[in-house]
PDB file of N, CA and C in Angstrom:
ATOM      1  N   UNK A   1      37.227  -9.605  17.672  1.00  0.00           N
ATOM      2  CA  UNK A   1      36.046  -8.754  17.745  1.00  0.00           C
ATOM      3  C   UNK A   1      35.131  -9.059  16.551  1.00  0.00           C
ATOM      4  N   UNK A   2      33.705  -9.440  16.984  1.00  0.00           N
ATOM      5  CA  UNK A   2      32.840  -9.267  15.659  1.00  0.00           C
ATOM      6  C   UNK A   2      33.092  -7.759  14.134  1.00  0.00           C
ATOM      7  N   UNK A   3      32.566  -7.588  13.916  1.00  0.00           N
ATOM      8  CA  UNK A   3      31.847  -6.788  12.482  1.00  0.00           C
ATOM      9  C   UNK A   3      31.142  -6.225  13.248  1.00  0.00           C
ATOM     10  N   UNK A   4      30.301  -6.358  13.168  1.00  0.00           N
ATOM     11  CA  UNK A   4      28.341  -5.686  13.856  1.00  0.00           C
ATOM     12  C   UNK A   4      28.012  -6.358  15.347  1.00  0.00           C
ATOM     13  N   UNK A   5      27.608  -5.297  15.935  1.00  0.00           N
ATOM     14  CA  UNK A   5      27.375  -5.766  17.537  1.00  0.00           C
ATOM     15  C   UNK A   5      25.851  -4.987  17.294  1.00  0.00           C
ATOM     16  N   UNK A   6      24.747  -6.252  16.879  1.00  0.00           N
ATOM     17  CA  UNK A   6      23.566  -5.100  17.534  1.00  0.00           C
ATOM     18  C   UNK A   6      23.182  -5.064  18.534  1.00  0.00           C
ATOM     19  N   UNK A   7      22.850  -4.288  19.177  1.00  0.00           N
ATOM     20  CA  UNK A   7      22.960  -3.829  20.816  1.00  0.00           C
ATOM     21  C   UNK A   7      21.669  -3.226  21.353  1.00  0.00           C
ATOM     22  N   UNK A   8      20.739  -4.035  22.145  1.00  0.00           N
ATOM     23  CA  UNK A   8      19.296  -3.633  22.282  1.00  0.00           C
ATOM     24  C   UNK A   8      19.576  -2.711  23.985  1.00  0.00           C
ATOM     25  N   UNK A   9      18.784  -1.896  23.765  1.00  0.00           N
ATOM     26  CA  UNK A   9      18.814  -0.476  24.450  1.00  0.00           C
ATOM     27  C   UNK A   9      18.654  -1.176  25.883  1.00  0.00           C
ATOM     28  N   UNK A  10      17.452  -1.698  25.906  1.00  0.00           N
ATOM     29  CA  UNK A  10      16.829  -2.659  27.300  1.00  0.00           C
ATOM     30  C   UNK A  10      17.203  -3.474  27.409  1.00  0.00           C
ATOM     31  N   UNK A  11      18.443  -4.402  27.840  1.00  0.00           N
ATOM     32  CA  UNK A  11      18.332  -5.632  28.283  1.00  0.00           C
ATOM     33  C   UNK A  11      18.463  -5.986  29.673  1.00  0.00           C
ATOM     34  N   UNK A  12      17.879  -7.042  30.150  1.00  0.00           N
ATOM     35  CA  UNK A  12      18.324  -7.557  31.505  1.00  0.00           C
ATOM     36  C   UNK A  12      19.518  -7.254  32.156  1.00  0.00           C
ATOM     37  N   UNK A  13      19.555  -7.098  33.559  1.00  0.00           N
ATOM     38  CA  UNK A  13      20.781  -7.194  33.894  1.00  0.00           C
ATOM     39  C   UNK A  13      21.910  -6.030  33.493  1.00  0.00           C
ATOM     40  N   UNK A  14      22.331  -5.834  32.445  1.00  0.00           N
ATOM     41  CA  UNK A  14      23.225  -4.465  31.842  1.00  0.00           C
ATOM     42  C   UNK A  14      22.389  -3.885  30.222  1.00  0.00           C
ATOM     43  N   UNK A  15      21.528  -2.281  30.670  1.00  0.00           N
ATOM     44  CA  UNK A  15      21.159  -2.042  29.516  1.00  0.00           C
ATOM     45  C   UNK A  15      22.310  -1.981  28.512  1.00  0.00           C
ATOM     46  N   UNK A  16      21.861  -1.594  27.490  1.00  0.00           N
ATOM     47  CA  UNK A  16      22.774  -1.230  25.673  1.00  0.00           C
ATOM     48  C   UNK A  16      23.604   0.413  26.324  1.00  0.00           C
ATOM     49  N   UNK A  17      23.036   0.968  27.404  1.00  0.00           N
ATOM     50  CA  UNK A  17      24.079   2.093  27.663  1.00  0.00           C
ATOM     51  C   UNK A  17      24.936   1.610  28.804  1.00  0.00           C
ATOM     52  N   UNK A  18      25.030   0.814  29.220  1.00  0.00           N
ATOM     53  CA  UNK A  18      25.806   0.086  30.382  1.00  0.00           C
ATOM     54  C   UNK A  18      27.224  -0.865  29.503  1.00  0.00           C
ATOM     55  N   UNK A  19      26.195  -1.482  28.561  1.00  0.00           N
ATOM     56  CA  UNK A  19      27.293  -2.128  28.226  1.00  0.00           C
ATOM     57  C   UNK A  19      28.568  -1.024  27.011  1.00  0.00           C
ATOM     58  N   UNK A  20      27.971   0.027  26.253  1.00  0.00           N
ATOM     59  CA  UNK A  20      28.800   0.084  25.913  1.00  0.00           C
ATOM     60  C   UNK A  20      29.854   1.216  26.772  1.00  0.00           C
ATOM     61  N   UNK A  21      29.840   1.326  28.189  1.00  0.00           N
ATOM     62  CA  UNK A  21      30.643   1.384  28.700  1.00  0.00           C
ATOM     63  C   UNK A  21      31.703   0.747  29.386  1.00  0.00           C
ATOM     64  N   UNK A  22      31.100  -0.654  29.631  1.00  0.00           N
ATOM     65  CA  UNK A  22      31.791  -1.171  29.765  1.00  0.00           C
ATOM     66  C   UNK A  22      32.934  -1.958  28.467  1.00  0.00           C
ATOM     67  N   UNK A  23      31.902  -2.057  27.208  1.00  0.00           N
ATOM     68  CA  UNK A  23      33.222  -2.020  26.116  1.00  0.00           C
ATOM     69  C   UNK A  23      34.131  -1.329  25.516  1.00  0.00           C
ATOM     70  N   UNK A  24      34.110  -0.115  25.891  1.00  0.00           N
ATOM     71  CA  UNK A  24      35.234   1.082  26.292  1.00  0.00           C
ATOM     72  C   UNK A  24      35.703   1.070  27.075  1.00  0.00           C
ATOM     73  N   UNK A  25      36.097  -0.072  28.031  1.00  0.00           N
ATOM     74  CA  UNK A  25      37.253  -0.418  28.834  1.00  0.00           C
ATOM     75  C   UNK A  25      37.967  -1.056  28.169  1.00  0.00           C
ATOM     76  N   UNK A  26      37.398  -2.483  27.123  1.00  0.00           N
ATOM     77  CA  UNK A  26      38.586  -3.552  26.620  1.00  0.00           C
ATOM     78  C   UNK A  26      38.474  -3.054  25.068  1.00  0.00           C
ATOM     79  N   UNK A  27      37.946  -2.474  24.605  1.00  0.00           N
ATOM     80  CA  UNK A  27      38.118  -1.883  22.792  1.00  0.00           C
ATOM     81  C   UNK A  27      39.225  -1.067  22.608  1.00  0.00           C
ATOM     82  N   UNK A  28      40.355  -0.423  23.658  1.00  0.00           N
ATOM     83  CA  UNK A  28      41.249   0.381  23.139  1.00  0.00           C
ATOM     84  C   UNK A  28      41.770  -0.134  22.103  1.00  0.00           C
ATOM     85  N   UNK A  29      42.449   0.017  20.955  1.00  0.00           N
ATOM     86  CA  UNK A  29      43.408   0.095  20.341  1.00  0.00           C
ATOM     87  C   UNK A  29      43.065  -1.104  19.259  1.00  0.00           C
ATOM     88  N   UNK A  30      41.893  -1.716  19.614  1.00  0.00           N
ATOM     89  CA  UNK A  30      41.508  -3.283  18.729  1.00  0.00           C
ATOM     90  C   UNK A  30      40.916  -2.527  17.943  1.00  0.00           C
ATOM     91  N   UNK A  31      40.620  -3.436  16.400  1.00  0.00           N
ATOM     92  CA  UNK A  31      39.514  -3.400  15.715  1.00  0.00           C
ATOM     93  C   UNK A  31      38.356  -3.201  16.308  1.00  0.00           C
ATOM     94  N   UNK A  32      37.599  -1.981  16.046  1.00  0.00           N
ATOM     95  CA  UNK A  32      36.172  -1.728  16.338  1.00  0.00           C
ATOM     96  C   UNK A  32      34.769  -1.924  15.586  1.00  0.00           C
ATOM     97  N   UNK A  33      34.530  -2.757  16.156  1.00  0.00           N
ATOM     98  CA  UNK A  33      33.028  -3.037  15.270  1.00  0.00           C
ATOM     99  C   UNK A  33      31.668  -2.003  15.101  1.00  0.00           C
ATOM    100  N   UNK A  34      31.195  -2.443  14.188  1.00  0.00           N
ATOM    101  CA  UNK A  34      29.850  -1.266  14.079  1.00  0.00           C
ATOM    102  C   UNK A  34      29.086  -2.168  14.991  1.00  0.00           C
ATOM    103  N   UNK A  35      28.655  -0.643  15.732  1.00  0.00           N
ATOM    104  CA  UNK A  35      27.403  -0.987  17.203  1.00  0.00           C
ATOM    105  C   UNK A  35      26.446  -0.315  16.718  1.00  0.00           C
ATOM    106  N   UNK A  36      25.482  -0.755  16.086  1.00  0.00           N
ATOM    107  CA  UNK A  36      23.895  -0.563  16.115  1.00  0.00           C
ATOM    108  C   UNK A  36      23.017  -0.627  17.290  1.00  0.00           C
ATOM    109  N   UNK A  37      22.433   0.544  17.791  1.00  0.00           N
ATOM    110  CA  UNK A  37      21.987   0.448  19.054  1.00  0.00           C
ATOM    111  C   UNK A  37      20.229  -0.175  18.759  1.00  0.00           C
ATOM    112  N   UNK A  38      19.875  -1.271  19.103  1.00  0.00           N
ATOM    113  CA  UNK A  38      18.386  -1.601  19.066  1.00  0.00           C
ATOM    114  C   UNK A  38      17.509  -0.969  20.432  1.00  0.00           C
ATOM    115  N   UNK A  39      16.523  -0.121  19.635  1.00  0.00           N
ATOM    116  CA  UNK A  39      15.208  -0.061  20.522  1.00  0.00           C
ATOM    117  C   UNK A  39      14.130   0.105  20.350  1.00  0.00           C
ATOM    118  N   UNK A  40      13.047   0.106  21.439  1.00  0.00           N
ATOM    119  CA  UNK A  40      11.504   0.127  21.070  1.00  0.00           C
ATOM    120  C   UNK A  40      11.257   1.587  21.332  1.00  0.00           C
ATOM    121  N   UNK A  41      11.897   2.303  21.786  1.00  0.00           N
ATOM    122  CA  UNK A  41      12.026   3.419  22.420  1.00  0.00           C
ATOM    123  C   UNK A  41      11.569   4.571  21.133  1.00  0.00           C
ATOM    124  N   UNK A  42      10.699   5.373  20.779  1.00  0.00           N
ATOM    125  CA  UNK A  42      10.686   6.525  19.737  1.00  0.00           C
ATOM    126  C   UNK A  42      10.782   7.761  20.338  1.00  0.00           C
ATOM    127  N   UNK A  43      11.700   7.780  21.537  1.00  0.00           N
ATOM    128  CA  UNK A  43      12.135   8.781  22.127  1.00  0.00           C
ATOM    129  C   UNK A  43      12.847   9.380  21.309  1.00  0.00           C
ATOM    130  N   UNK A  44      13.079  10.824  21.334  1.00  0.00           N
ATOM    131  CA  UNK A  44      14.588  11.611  20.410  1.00  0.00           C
ATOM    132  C   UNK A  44      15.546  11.932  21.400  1.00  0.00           C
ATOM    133  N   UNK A  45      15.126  11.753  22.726  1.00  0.00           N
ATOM    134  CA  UNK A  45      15.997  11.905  23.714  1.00  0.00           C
ATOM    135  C   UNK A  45      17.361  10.657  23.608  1.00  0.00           C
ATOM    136  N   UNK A  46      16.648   9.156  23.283  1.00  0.00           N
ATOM    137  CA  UNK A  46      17.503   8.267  23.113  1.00  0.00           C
ATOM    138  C   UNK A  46      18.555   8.143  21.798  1.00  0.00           C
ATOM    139  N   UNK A  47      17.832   8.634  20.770  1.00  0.00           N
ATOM    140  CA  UNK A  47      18.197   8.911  19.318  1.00  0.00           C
ATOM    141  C   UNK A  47      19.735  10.229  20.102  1.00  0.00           C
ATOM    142  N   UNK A  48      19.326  11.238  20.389  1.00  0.00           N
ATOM    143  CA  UNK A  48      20.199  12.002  20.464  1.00  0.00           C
ATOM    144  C   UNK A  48      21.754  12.066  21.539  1.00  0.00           C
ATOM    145  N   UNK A  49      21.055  11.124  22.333  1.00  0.00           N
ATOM    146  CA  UNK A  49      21.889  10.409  23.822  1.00  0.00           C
ATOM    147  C   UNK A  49      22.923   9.118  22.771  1.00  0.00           C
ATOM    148  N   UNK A  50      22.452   8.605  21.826  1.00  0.00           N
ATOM    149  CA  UNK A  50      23.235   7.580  21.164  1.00  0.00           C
ATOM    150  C   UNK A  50      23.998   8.468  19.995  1.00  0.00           C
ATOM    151  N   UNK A  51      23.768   9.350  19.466  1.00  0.00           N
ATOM    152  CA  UNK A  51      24.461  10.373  18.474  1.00  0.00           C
ATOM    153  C   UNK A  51      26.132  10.907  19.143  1.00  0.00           C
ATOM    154  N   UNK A  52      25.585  10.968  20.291  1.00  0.00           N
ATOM    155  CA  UNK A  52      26.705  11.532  21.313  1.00  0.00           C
ATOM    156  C   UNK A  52      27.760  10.696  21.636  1.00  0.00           C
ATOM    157  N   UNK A  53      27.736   9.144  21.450  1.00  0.00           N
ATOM    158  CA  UNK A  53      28.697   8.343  21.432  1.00  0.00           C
ATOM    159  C   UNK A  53      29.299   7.673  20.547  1.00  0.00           C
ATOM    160  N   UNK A  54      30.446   8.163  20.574  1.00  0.00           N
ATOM    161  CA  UNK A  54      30.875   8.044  19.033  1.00  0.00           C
ATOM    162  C   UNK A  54      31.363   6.289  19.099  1.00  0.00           C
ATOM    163  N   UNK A  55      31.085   5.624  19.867  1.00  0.00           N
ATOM    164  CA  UNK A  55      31.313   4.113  19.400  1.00  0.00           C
ATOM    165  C   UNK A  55      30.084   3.501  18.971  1.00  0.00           C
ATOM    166  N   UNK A  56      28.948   3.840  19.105  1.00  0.00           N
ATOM    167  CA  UNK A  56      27.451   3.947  18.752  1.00  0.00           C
ATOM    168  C   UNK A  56      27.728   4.315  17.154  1.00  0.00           C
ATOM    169  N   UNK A  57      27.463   3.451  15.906  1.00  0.00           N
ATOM    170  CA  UNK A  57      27.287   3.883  14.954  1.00  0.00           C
ATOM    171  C   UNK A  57      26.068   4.090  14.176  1.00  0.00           C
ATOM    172  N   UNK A  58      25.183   3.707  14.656  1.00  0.00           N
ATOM    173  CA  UNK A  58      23.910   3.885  14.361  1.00  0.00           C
ATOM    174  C   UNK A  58      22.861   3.411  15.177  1.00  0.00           C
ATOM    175  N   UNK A  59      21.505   3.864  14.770  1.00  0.00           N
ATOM    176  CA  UNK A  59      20.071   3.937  15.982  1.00  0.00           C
ATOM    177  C   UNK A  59      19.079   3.308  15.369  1.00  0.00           C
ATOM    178  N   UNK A  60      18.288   2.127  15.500  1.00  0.00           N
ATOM    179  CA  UNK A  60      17.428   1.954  15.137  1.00  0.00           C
ATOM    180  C   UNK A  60      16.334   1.462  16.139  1.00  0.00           C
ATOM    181  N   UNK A  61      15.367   1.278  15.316  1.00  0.00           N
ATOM    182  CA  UNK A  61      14.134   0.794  15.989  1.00  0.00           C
ATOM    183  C   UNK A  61      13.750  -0.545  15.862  1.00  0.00           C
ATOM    184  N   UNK A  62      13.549  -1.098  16.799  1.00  0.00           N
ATOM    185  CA  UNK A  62      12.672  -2.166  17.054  1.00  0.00           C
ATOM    186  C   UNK A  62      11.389  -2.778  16.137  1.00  0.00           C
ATOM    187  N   UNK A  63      10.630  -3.708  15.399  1.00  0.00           N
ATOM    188  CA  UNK A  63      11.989  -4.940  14.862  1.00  0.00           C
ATOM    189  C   UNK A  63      12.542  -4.045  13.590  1.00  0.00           C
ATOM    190  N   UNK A  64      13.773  -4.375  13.555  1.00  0.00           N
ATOM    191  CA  UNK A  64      14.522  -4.309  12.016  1.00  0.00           C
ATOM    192  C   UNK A  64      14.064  -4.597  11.028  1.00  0.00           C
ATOM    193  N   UNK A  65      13.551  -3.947  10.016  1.00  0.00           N
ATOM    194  CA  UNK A  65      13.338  -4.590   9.269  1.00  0.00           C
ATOM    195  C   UNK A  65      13.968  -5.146   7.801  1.00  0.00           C
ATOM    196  N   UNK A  66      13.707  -5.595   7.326  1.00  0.00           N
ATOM    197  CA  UNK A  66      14.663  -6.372   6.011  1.00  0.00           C
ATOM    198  C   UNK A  66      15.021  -5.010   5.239  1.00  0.00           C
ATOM    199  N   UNK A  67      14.649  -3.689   5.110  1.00  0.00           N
ATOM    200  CA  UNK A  67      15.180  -2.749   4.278  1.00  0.00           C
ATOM    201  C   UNK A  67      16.107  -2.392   5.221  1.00  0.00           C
ATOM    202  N   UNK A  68      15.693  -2.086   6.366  1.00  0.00           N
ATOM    203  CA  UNK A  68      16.705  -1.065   7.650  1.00  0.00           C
ATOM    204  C   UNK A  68      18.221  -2.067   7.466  1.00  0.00           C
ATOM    205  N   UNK A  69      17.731  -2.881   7.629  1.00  0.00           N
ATOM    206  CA  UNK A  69      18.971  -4.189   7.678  1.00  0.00           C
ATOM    207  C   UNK A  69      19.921  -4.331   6.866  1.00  0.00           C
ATOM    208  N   UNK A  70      19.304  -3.927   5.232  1.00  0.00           N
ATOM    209  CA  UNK A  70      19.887  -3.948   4.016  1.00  0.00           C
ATOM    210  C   UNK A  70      20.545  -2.584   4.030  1.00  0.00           C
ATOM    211  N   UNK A  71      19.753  -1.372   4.278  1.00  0.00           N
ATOM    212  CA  UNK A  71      20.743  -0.155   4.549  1.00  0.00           C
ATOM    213  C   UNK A  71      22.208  -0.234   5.498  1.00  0.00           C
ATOM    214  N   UNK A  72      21.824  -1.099   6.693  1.00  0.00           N
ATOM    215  CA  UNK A  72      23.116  -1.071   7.605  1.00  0.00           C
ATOM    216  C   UNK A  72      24.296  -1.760   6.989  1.00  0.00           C
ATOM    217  N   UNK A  73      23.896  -2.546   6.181  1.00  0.00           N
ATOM    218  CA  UNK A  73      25.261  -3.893   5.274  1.00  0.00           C
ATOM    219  C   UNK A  73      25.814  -2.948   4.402  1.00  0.00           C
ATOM    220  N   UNK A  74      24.621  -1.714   3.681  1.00  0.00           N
ATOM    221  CA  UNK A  74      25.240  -1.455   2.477  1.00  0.00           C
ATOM    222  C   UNK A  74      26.008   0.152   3.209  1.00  0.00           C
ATOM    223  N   UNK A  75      25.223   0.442   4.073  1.00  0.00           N
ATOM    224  CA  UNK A  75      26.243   1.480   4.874  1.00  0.00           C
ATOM    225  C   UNK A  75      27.132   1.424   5.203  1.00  0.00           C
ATOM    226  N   UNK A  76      28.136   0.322   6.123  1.00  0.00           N
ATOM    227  CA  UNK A  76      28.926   0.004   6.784  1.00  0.00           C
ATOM    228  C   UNK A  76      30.182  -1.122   6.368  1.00  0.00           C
ATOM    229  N   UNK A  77      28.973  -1.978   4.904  1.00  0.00           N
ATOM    230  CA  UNK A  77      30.047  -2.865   4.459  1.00  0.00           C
ATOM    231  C   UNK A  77      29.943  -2.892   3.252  1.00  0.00           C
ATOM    232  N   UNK A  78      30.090  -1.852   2.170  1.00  0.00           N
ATOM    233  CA  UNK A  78      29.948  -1.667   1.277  1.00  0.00           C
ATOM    234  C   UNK A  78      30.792  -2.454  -0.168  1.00  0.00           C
TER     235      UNK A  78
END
């Protein structure tokens, strides 16, 4: 398993809430990586819909930027 899975809200084919259901089929019992959910979205509906899943470790917005980025390393991999 990676470290960091960033995970964009919209993608083709299986959104960022599709897939992380489907990676709560094969993540039992493995090492779990931090899932940063990416979006363009400044909904609080999405902010609060990603709070609610606790394999979701954090929410950001669309692009990342070099501070947001530097907070997530020093948050998560301190």
């Amino acid at each position: 398993m990676p470290d960091i899975i960033f995970l964009d809200a919209n993608m083709p084919k299986m959104n960022g809430w599709e897939f992380v259901e489907e990676y709560k089929k094969i993540a039992s019992g493995k090492q779990k990586p931090v899932i940063i959910m990416l979006t363009t979205s400044l909904s609080p509906i999405d902010k609060e819909r990603a709070a609610k899943v606790p394999e979701i470790s954090g929410f950001e917005t669309k692009p990342l930027s070099d501070q947001s980025f530097e907070k997530i390393l020093t948050t998560y991999f301190p």
